[in-house]
Protein backbone atom coordinates (compact mmCIF):
# COMPACT_ATOMS: atom_id res chain seq x y z
CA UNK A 1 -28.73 -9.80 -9.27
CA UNK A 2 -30.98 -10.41 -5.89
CA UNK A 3 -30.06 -7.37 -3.75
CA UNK A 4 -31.23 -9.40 -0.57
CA UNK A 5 -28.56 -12.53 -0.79
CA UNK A 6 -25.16 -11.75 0.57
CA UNK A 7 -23.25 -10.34 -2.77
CA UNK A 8 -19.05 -9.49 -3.36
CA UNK A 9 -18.02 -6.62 -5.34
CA UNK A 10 -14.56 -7.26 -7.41
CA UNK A 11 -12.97 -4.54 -8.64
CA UNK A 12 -10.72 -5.41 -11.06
CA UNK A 13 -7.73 -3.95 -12.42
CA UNK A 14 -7.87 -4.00 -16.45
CA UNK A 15 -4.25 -4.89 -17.01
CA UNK A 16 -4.75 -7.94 -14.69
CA UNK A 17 -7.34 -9.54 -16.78
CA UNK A 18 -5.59 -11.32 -18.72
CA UNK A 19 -2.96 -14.38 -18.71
CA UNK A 20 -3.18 -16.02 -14.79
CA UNK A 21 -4.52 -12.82 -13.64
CA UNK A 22 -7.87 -13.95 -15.74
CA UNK A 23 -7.49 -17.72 -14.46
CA UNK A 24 -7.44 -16.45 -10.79
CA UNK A 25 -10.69 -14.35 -11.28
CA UNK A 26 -12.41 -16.83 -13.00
CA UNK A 27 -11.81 -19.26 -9.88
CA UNK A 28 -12.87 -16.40 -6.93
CA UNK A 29 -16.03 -16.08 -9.29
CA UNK A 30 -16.67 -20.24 -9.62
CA UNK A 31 -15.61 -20.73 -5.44
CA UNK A 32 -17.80 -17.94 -4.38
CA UNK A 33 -20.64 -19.17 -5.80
CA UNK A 34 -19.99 -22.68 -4.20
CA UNK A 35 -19.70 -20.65 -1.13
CA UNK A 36 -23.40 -19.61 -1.67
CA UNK A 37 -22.05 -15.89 -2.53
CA UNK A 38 -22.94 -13.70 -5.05
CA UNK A 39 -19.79 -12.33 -7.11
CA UNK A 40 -20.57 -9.63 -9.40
CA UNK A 41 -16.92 -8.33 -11.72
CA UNK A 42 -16.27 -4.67 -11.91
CA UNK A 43 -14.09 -2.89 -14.45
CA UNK A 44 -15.31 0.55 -14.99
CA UNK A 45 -14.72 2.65 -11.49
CA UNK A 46 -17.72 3.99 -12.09
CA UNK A 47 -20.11 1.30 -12.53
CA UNK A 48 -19.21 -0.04 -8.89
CA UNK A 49 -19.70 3.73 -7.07
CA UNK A 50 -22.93 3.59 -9.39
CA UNK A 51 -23.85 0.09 -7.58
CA UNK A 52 -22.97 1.05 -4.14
CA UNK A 53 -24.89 4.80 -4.39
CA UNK A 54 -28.22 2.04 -3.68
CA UNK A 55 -28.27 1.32 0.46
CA UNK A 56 -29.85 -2.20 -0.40
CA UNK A 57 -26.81 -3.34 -2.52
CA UNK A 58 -24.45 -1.57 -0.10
CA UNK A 59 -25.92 -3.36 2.98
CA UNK A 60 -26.16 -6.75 1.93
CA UNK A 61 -22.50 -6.65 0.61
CA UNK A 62 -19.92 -8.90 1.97
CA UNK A 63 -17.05 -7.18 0.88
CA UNK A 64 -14.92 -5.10 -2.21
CA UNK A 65 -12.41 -7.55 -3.67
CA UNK A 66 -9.21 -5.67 -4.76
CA UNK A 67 -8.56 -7.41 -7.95
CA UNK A 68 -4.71 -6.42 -8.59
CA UNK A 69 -1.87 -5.08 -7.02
CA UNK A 70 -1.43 -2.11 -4.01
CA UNK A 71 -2.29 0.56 -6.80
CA UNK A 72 -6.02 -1.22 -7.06
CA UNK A 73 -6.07 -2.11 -2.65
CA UNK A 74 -5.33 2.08 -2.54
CA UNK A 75 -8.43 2.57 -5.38
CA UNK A 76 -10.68 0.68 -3.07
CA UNK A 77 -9.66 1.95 0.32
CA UNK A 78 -9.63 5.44 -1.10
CA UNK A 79 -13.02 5.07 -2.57
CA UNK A 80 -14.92 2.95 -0.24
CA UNK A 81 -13.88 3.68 3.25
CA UNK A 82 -15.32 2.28 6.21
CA UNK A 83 -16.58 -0.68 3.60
CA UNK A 84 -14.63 -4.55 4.66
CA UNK A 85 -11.96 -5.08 1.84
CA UNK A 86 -10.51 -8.54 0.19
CA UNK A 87 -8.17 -8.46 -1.99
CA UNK A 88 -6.61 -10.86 -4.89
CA UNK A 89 -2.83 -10.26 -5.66
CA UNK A 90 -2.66 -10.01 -9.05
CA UNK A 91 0.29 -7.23 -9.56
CA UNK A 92 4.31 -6.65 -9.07
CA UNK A 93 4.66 -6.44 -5.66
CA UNK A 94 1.28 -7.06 -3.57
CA UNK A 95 3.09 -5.98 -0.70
CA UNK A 96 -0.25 -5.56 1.44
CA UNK A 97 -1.30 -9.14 0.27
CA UNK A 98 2.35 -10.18 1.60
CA UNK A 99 2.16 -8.64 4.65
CA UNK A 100 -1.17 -10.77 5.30
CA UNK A 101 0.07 -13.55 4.08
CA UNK A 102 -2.81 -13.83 1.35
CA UNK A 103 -1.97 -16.37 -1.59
CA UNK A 104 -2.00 -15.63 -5.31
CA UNK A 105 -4.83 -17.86 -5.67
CA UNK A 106 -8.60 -17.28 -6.25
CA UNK A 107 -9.91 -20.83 -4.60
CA UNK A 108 -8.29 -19.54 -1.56
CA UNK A 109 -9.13 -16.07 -1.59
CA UNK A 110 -12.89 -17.18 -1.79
CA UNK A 111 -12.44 -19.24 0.83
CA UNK A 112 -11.13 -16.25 2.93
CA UNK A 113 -14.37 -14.61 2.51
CA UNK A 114 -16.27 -17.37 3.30
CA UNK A 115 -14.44 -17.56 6.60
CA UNK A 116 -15.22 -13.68 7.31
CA UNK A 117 -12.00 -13.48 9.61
CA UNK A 118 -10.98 -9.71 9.35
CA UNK A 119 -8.22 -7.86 10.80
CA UNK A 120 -8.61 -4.21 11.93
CA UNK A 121 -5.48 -2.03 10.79
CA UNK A 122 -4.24 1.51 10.61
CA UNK A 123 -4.50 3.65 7.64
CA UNK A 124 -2.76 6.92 7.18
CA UNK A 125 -3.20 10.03 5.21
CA UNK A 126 -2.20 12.81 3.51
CA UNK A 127 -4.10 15.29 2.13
CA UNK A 128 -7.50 13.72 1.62
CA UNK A 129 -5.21 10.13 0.56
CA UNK A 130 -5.14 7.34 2.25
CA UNK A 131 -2.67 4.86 2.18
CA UNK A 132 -1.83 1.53 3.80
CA UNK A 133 1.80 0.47 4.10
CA UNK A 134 4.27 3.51 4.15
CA UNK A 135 5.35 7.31 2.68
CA UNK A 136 8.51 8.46 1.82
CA UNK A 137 10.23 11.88 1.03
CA UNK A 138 13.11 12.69 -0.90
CA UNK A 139 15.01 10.28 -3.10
CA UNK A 140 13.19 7.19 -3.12
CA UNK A 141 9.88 9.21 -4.20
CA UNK A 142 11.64 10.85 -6.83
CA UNK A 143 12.21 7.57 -8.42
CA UNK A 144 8.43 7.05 -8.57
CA UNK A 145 7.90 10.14 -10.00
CA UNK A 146 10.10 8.94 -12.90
CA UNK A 147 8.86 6.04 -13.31
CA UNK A 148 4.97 6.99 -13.38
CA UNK A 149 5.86 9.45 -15.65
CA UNK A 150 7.13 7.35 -18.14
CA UNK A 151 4.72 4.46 -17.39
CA UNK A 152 2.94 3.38 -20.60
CA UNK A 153 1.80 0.18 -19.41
CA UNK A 154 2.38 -2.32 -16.56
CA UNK A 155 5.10 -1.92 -14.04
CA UNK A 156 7.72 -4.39 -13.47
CA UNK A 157 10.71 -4.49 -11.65
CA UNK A 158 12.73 -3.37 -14.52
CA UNK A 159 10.94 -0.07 -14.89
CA UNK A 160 12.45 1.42 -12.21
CA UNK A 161 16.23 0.86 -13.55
CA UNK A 162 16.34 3.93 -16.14
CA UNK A 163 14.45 6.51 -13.15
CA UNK A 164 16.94 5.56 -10.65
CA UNK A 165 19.88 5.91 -12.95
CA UNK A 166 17.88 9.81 -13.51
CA UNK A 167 17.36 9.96 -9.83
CA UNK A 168 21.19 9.52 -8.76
CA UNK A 169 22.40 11.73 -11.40
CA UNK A 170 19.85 14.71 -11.20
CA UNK A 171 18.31 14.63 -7.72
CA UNK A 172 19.14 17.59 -5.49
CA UNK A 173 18.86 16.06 -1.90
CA UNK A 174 16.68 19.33 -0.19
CA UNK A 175 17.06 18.91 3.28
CA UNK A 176 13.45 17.84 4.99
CA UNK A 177 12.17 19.44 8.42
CA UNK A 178 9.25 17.02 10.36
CA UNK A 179 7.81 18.30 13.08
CA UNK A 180 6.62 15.16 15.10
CA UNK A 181 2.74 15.64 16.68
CA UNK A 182 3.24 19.07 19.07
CA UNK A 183 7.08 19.21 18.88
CA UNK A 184 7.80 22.77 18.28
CA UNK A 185 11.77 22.01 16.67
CA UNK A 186 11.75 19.93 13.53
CA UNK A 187 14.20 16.73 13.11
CA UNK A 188 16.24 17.18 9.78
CA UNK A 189 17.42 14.91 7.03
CA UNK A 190 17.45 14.15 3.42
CA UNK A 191 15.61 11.35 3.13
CA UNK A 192 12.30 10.36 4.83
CA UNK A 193 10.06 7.43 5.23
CA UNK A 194 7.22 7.09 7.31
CA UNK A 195 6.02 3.37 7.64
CA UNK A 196 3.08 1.86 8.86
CA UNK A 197 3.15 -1.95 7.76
CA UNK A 198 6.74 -3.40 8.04
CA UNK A 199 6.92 -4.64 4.11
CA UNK A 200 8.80 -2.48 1.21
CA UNK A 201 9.70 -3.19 -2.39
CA UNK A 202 12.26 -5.78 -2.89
CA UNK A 203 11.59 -7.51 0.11
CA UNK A 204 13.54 -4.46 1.84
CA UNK A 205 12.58 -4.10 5.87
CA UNK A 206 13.18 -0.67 6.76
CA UNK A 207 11.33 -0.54 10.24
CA UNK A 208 11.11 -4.04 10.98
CA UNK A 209 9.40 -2.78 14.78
CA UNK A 210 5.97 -1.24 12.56
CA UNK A 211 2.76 -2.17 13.70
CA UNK A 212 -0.11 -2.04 11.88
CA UNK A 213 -2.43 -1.56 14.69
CA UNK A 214 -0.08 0.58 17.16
CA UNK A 215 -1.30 4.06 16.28
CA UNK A 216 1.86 5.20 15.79
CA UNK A 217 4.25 5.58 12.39
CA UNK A 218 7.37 4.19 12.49
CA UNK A 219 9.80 7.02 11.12
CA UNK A 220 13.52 6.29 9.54
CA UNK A 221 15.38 9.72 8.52
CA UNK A 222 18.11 9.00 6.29
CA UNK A 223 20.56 12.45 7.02
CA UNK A 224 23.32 12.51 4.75
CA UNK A 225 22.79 13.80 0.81
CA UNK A 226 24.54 12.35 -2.64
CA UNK A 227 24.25 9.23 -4.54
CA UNK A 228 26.63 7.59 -3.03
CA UNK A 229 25.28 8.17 0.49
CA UNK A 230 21.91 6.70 -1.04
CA UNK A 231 23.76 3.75 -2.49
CA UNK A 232 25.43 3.38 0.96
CA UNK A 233 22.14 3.56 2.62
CA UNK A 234 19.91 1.07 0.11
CA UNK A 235 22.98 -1.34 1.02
CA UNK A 236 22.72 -1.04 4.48
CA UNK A 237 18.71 -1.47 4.71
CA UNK A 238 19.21 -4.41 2.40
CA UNK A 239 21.06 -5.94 4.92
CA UNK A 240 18.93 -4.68 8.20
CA UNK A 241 21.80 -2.89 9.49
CA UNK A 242 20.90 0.45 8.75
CA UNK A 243 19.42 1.31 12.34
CA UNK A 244 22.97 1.21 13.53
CA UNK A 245 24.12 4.09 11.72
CA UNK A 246 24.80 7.41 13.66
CA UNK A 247 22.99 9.52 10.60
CA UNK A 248 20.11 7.35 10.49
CA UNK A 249 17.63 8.38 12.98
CA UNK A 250 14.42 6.63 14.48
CA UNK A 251 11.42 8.11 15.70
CA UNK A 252 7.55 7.66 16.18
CA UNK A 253 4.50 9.86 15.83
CA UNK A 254 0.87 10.10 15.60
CA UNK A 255 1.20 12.93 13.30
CA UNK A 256 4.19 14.34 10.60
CA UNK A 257 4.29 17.83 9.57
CA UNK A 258 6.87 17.72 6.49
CA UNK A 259 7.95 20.67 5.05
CA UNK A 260 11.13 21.75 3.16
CA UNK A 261 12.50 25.52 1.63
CA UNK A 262 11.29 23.61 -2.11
CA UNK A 263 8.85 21.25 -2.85
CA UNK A 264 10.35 17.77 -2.41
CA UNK A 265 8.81 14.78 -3.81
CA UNK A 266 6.30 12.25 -2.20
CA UNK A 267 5.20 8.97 -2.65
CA UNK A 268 2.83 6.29 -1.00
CA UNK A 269 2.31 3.13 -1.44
CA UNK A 270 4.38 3.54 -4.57
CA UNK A 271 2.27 5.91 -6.31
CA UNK A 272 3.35 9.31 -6.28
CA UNK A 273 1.34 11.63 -3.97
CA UNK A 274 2.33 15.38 -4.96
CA UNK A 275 5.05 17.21 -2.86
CA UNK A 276 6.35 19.15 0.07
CA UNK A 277 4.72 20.99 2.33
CA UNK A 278 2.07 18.15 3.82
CA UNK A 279 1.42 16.35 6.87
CA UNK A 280 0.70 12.40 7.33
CA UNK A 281 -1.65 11.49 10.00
CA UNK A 282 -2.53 7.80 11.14
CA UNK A 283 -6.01 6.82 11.26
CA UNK A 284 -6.58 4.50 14.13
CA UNK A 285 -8.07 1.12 13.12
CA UNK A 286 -9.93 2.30 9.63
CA UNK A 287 -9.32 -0.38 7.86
CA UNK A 288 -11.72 -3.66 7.91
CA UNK A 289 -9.25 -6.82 5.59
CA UNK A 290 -10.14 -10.21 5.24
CA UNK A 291 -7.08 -12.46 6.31
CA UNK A 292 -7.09 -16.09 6.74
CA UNK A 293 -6.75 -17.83 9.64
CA UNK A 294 -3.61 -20.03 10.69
CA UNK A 295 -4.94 -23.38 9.65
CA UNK A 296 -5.11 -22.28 6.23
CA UNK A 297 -2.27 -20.89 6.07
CA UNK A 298 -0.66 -24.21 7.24
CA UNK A 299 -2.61 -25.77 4.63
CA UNK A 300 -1.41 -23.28 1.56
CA UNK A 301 2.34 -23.99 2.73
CA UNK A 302 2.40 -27.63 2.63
């Protein structure tokens, strides 16, 4: 490959390269190259850092293609910050790829980066993670915890069914302190989440007013503990009414301190991310995404 023509890295997710998941990467590859682009397919992690560690490569690339679903857009933002991202939804949920209204299609995802339109957003961190869309503390990560650790292949919707049966049966409901940027007195509940991008699982809104580009997370604290308060509150959220309740609480911050008297579960972007103590902090317009641009969006709906 010609390091000195414009070049796009994919990083593909193994389990998607198969079935459509193959058909849709074999048409990025075929459009880019009408496109007068350079697409070069990535596997092995460690074949792409190898290609990036040269500054040629790394300056005359267009982008990192996230071949997969927000597990492989999380590999690439983790790995390659500051570097313009694209990314092909090829898993369960793609709820980044949702949010930016970005088609399961290759064709059109090449034409994307042909077009160059980007959109600066937030990230957010914890520890040395970053993450995209939202955290949560409590219940709802416990379920991921399951499920990941059961995981012996790809997710589906279904996998989650036995963990949450676990979850409602076994889970103790510690009560969570956050201490919101300099506040000195925590607010207290049993249930967390800490959202950045206004998409969930399920098609579930649970801060409908997140921004990605505000600064700020958008913070629901669930208060009450048991299953049956968590039933009552999934029911609620499911039907956007859940910002009415008096033991449902809304807040924003730059900045989460999170700690609890036991460690407590956490999860982003539906990957578990340890537990309890830790703090979340937004990082202000780190991410570079291709999007595309009303017109073809208009064109991919009709």
């Amino acid at each position: 490959m010609s390091v000195n023509r414009p070049w796009v890295a994919i990083q593909r997710n193994p389990k998607s390269g198969a079935g459509s998941g193959r058909t849709q990467l074999l048409e990025l590859i075929a459009h880019l190259r009408k496109h007068g682009l350079r697409p070069r397919l990535f596997s092995r992690r460690e074949r792409l850092n190898k290609c990036l560690d040269d500054p040629q490569r790394r300056e005359n690339l267009a982008c990192v293609v996230a071949a997969g679903g927000d597990g492989t857009v999380g590999d690439v933002i983790n790995r390659f910050p500051g570097l313009r991202v694209a990314i092909l939804p090829l898993g369960t949920e793609n709820l980044l790829a949702r949010y930016l209204r970005i088609p399961h299609s290759g064709q059109a995802v090449a034409e994307i980066i042909a077009a160059a339109r980007t959109r600066r957003l937030d990230l957010c961190s914890v520890g040395d993670r970053r993450f995209a869309i939202m955290a949560s503390f409590g219940f709802d990560a416990d379920v991921v915890h399951r499920t990941h650790a059961r995981r012996t292949g790809h997710l589906t919707k279904f996998s989650y069914l036995q963990p949450i049966y676990h979850s409602l049966r076994k889970y103790r409901y510690p009560e969570l302190r956050l201490y919101l940027d300099d506040a000195e007195v925590p607010v207290c509940g049993r249930l967390a989440i800490l959202v950045n991008l206004p998409v969930y699982a399920m098609g579930l809104r649970v801060a409908e007013s997140a921004r990605g580009d505000d600064g700020h997370l958008d913070l629901r604290l669930f208060q009450r503990r048991s299953a049956f308060q968590m039933l009552r509150y999934l029911y609620k959220v499911s039907l956007g009414m859940h910002e009415e309740l008096d033991d449902v609480q809304t807040a924003w911050a730059q900045r989460v301190r999170i700690e609890a008297d036991e460690p407590v579960p956490i999860q982003v972007d539906g990957d578990p991310a340890g537990w309890t103590p830790a703090e979340i902090l937004v990082l202000p317009s780190a991410l570079d995404v291709l999007v595309p641009d009303a017109e073809q969006n208009d064109n991919l709906r009709q």
